[in-house]
Protein backbone atom coordinates (compact mmCIF):
# COMPACT_ATOMS: atom_id res chain seq x y z
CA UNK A 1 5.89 41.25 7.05
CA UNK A 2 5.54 39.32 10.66
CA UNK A 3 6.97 41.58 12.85
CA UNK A 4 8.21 40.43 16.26
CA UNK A 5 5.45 40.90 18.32
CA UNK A 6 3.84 38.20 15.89
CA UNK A 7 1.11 40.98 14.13
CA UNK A 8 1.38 41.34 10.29
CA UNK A 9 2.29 44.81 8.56
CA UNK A 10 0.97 45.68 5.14
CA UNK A 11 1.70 48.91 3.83
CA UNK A 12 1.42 50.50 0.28
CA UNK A 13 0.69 48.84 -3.35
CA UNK A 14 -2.36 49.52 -5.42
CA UNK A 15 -5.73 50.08 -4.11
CA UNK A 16 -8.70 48.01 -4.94
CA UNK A 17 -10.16 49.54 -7.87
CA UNK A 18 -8.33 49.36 -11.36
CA UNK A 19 -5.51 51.61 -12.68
CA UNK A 20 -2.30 53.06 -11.05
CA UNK A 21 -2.78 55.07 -8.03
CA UNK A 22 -0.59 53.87 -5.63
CA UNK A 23 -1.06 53.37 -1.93
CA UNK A 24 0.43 55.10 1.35
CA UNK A 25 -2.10 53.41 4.10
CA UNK A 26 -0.39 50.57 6.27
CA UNK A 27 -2.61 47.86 8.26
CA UNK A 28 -1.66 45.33 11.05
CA UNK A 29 -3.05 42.27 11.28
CA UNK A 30 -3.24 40.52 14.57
CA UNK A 31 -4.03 36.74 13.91
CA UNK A 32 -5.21 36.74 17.62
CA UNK A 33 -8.25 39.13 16.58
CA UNK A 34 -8.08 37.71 12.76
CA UNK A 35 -8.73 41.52 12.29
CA UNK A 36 -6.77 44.39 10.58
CA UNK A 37 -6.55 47.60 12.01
CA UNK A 38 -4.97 50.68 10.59
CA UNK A 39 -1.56 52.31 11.78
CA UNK A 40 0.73 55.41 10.87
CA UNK A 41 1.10 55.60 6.94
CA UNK A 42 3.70 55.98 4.42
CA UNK A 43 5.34 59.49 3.91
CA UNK A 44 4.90 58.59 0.22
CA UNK A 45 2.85 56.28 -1.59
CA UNK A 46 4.56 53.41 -3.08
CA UNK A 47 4.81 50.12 -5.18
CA UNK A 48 6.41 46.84 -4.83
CA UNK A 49 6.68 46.84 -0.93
CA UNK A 50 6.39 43.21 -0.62
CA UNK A 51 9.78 43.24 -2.37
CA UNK A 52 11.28 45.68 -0.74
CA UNK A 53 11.21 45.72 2.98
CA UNK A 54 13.24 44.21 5.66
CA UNK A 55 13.39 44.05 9.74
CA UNK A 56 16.83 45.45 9.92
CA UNK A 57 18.88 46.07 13.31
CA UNK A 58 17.22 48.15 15.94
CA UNK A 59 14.09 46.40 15.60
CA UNK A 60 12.64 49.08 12.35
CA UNK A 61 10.90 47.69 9.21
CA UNK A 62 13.40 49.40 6.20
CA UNK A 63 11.06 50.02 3.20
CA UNK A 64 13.27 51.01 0.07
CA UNK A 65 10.94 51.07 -2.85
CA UNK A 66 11.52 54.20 -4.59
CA UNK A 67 8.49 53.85 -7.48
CA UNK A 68 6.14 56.63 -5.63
CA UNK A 69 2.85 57.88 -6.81
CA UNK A 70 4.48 60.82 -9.50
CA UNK A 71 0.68 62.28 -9.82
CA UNK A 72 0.53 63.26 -5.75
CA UNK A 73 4.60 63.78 -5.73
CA UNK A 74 5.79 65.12 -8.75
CA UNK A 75 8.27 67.25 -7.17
CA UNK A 76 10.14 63.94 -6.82
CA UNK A 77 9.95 62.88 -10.76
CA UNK A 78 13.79 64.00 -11.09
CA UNK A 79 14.80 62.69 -7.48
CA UNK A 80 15.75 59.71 -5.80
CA UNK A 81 12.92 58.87 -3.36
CA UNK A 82 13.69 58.45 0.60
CA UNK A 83 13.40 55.14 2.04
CA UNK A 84 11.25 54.95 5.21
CA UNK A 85 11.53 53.40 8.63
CA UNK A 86 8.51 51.84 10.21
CA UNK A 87 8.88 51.74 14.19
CA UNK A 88 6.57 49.04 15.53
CA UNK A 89 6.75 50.22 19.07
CA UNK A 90 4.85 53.87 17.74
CA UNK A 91 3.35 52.74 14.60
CA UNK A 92 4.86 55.56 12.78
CA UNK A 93 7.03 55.73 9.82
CA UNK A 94 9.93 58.16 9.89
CA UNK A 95 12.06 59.44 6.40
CA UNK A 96 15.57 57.84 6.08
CA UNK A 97 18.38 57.74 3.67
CA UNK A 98 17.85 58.18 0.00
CA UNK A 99 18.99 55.45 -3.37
CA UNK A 100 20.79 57.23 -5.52
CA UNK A 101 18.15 55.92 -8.22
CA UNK A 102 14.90 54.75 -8.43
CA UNK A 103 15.84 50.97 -8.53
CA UNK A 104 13.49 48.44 -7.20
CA UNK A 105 15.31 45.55 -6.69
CA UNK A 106 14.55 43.03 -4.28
CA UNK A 107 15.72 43.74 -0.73
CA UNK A 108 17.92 41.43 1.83
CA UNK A 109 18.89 41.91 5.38
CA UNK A 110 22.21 40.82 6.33
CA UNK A 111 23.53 39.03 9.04
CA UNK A 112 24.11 42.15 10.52
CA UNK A 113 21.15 43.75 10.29
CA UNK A 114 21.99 46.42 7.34
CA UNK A 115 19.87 46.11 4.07
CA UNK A 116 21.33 45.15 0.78
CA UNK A 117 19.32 45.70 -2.89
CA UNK A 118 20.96 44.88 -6.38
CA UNK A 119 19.33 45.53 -9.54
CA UNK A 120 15.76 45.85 -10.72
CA UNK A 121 14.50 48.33 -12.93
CA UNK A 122 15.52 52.47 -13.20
CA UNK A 123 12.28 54.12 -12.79
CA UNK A 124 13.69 57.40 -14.39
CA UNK A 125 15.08 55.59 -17.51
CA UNK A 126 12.87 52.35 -17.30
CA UNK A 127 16.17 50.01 -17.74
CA UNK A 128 17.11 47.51 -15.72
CA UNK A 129 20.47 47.96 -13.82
CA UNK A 130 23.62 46.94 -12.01
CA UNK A 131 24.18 48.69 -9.62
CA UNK A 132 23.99 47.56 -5.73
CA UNK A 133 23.13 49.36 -2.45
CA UNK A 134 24.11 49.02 0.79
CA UNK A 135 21.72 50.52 3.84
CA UNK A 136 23.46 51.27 7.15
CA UNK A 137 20.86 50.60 9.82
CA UNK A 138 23.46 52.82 12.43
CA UNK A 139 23.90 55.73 10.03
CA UNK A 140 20.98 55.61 7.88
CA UNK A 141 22.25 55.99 4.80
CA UNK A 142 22.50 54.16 1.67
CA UNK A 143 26.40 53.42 0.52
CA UNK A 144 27.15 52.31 -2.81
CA UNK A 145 28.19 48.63 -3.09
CA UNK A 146 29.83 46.71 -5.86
CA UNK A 147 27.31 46.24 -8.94
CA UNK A 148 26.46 43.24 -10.03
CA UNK A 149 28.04 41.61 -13.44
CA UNK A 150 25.05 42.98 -15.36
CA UNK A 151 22.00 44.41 -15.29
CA UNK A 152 18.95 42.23 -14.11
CA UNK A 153 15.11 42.68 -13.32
CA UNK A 154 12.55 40.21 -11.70
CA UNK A 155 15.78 38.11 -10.43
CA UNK A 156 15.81 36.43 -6.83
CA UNK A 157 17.86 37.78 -4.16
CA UNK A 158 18.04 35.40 -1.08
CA UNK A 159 20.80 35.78 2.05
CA UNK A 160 22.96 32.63 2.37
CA UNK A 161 25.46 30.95 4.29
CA UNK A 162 28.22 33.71 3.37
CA UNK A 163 26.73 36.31 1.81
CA UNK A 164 23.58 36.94 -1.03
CA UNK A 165 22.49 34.88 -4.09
CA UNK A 166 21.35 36.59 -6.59
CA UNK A 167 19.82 34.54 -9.57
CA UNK A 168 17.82 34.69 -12.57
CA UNK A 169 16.49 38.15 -13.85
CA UNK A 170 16.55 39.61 -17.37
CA UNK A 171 19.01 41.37 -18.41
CA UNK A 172 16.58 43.68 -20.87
CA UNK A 173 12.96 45.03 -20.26
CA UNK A 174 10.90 44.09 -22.13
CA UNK A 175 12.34 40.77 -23.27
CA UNK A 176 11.86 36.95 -24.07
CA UNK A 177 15.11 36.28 -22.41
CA UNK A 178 15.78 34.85 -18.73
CA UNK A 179 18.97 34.40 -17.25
CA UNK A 180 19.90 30.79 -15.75
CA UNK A 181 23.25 33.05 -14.49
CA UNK A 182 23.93 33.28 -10.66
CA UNK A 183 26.46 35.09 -8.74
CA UNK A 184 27.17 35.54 -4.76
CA UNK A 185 27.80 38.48 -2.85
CA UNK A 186 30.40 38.72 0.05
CA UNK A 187 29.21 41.55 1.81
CA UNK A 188 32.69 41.51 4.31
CA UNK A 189 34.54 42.05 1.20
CA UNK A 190 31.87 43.97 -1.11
CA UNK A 191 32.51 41.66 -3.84
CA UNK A 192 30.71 39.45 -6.48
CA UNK A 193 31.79 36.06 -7.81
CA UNK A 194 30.02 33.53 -10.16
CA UNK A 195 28.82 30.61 -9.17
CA UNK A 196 27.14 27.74 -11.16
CA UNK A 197 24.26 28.46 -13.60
CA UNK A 198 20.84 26.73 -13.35
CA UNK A 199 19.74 24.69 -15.74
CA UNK A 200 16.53 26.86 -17.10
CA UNK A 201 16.43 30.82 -17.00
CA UNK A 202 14.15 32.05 -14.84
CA UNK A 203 12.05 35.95 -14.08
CA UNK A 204 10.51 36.26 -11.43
CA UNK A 205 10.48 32.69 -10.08
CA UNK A 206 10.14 31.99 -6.03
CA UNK A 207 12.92 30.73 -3.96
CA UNK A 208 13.01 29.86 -0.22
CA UNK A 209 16.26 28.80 2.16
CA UNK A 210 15.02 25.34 3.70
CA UNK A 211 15.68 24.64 7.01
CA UNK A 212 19.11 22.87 6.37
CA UNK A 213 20.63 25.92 4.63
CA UNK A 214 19.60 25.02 0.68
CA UNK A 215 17.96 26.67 -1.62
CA UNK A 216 14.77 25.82 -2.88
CA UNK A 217 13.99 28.14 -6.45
CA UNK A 218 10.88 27.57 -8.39
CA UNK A 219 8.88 28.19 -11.29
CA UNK A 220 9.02 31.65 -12.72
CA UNK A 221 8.28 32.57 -16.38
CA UNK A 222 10.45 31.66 -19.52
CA UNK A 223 10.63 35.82 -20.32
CA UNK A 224 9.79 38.99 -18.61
CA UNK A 225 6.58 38.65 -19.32
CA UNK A 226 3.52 37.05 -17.62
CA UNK A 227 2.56 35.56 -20.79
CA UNK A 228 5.81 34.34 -21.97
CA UNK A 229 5.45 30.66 -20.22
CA UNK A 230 5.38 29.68 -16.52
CA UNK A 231 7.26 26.63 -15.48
CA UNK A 232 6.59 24.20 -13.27
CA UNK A 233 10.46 23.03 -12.80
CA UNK A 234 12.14 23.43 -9.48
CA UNK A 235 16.09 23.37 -8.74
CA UNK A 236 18.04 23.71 -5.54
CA UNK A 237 21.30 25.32 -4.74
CA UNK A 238 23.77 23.64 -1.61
CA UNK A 239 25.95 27.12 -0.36
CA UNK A 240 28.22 24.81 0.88
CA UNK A 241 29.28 22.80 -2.66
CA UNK A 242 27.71 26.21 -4.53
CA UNK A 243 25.89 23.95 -7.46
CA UNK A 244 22.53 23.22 -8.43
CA UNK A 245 20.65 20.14 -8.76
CA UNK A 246 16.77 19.06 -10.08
CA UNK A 247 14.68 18.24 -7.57
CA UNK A 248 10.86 17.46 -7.86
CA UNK A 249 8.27 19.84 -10.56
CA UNK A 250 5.41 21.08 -9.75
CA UNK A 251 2.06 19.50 -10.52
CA UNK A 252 1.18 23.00 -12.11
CA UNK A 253 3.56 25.37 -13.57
CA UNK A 254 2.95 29.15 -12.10
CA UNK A 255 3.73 32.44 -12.95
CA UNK A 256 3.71 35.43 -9.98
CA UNK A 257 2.91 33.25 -7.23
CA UNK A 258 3.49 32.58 -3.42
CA UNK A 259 6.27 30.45 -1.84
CA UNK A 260 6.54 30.28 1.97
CA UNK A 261 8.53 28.30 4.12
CA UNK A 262 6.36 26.20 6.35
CA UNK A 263 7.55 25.71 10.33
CA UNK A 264 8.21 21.80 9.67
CA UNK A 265 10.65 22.87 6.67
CA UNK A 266 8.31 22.31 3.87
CA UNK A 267 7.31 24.93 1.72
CA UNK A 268 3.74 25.87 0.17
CA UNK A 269 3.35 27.27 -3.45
CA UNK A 270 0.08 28.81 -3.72
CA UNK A 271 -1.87 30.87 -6.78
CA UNK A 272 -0.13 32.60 -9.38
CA UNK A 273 -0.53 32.52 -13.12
CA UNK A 274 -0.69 29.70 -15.87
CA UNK A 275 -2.70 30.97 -18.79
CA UNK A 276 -5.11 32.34 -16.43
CA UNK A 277 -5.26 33.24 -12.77
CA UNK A 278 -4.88 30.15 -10.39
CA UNK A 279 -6.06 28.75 -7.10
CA UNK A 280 -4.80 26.15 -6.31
CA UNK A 281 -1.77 25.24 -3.95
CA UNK A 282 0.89 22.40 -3.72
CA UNK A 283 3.50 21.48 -0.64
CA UNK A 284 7.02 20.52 -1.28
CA UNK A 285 8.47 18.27 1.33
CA UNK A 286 12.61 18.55 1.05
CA UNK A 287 13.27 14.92 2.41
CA UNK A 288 11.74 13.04 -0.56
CA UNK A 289 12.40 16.51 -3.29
CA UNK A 290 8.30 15.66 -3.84
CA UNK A 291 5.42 17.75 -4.17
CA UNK A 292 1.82 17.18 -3.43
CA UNK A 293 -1.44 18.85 -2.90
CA UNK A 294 -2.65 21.62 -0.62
CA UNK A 295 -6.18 22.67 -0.50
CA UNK A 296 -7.13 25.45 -2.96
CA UNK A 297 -7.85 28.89 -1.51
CA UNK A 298 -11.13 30.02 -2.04
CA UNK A 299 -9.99 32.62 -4.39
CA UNK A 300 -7.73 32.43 -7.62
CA UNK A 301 -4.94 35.46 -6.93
CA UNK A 302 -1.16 36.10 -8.53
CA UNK A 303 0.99 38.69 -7.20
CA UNK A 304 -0.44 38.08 -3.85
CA UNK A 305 1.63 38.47 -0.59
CA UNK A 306 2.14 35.44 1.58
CA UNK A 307 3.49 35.32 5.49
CA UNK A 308 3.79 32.38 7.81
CA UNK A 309 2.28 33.32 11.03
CA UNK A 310 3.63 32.70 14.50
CA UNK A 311 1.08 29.46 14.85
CA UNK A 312 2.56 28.13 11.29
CA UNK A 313 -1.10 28.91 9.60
CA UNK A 314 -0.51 31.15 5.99
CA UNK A 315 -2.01 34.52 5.44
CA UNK A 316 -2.55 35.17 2.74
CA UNK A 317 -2.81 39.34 1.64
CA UNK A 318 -3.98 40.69 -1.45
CA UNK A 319 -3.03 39.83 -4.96
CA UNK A 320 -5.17 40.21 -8.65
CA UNK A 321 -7.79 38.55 -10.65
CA UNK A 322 -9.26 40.86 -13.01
CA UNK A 323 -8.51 43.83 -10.39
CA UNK A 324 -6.68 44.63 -7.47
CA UNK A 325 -8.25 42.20 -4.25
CA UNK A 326 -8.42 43.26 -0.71
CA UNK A 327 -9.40 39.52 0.16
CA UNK A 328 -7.63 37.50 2.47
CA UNK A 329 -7.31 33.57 3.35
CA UNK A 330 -5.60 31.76 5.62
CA UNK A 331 -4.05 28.38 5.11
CA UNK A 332 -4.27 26.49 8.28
CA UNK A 333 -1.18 24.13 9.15
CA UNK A 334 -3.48 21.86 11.22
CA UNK A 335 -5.77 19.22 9.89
């Protein structure tokens, strides 16, 4: 996460060698020094952090992943896990308010600087869920919200004009079903509505809000499963009509890749999965719906982490292969 200073944080995940042991280190990266350099960690090791954190009002980075490392904490098997607050200004992370479960889903600030998170999976019972979660950045404290229609994991949760898309998912885990479903949250009147479908279920795809307020959602797998078919396809969603329409596929379908908006409104896919892990990278320019070509990185990587910097290069953070990398690369914006 680019905090505003213009440094990188990177906190928890796995660690380089193989198997489960989760993380509770943080870094900055200052793309002045191109150097990281460690600051305060995590009270508790944890996951899926790139999925879960937010700069929320006051200035704090919110980190609500609540999948912890059970071997080093297993006084918290039975309990739902704090969230943490990372101050930049100290480099220390502080305990907060605690989910009532151990959902993971994907995290969104709000307009006014609260947190929101709907769905992913119950650690506890391994199901996904419905249920919805509202962080109060004044209070700190998590308030139920209203659940979503039905459970989903691996679904895309991205703030629009008037409240939160949420699309895509499964509904079951594990499955060879996606959902194409999408519904909006109003978070002035803690409600959910439908809104149009896309035209191909989607888990885990990428999505991105272009610089004119659209959409931008791409690739993804067919099932919940890495293995289960990546696309290449790519829809958009207007807020303002609240449909969907094709716009240009990708030269390569992916699987658990990157998708960052670039600072001239483009957007750059990069890596992921197809069969096998990938290097390669493409650019999707919104005025023609096209894509085309980016140099590969030097290293093939899915489930990497991917911030635009303040000088619109890409870092690039992390990811696998065959284990757990602690490689980075930077895509540079200028020729």
């Amino acid at each position: 996460m680019v905090l505003p200073t213009g440094v990188v944080l990177v906190a928890g995940g796995h660690p380089v060698e193989p198997g489960w042991r989760l993380l509770d280190s943080a870094e900055i990266f200052d793309p002045v020094a191109a150097a990281f350099t460690s600051t305060g960690s995590l009270n508790y090791a944890r996951y899926g952090t790139w999925l879960s954190a937010g700069l929320i009002a006051g200035g704090m980075v919110l980190v609500a992943d609540a999948r912890v490392d059970d071997a080093s904490t297993p006084e918290y098997d039975e309990l739902p896990v704090p969230s943490e607050l990372y101050d930049p200004r100290s480099g220390t992370w502080s305990v907060t308010g605690s989910m009532r479960t151990y959902a993971n889903g994907p995290l969104v600030v709000l307009p006014d600087g609260d947190a929101f998170v709907s769905g992913g999976i119950d650690w506890l019972t391994e199901r996904p869920v419905r249920w919805a979660s509202r962080y109060r950045a004044e209070s700190g404290k998590w308030l139920d919200a209203a659940p979503l229609s039905g459970p989903r994991v691996g679904h895309l949760a991205i703030a629009v004009a008037g409240g939160v898309l949420v699309v895509g998912g499964s509904p079951d885990y594990p499955s060879t079903d996606s959902l194409a479903t999408a519904e909006l949250y109003d978070p002035d009147a803690d409600a959910w509505r439908p809104v149009a479908s896309m035209a191909q279920g989607r888990w885990s795809a990428r999505g991105v809000a272009l610089q004119d307020g659209r959409i931008l959602v791409v690739g993804g797998s067919v099932g919940n499963h890495i293995d289960s078919g990546a696309l290449a396809s790519a829809e958009i969603f207007d807020p303002r009509t609240q449909s969907w329409s094709i716009t240009g596929a990708m030269a390569e379908a992916r699987a658990a890749f990157s998708l960052t908006l670039l600072s001239d409104g483009r957007a750059l896919a990069a890596g992921g999965y197809n069969g096998g892990n990938l290097a390669s990278a493409e650019i999707y320019d919104p005025a023609g719906g096209t894509w085309s070509p980016a140099p590969a990185m030097t290293e093939a990587r899915r489930l990497h982490t991917a911030v635009a910097l303040p000088s619109g290069d890409v870092l690039v953070v992390g990811g696998y292969r065959s284990v757990q990398l602690r490689t980075t690369e930077i895509w540079s914006c200028r020729p």
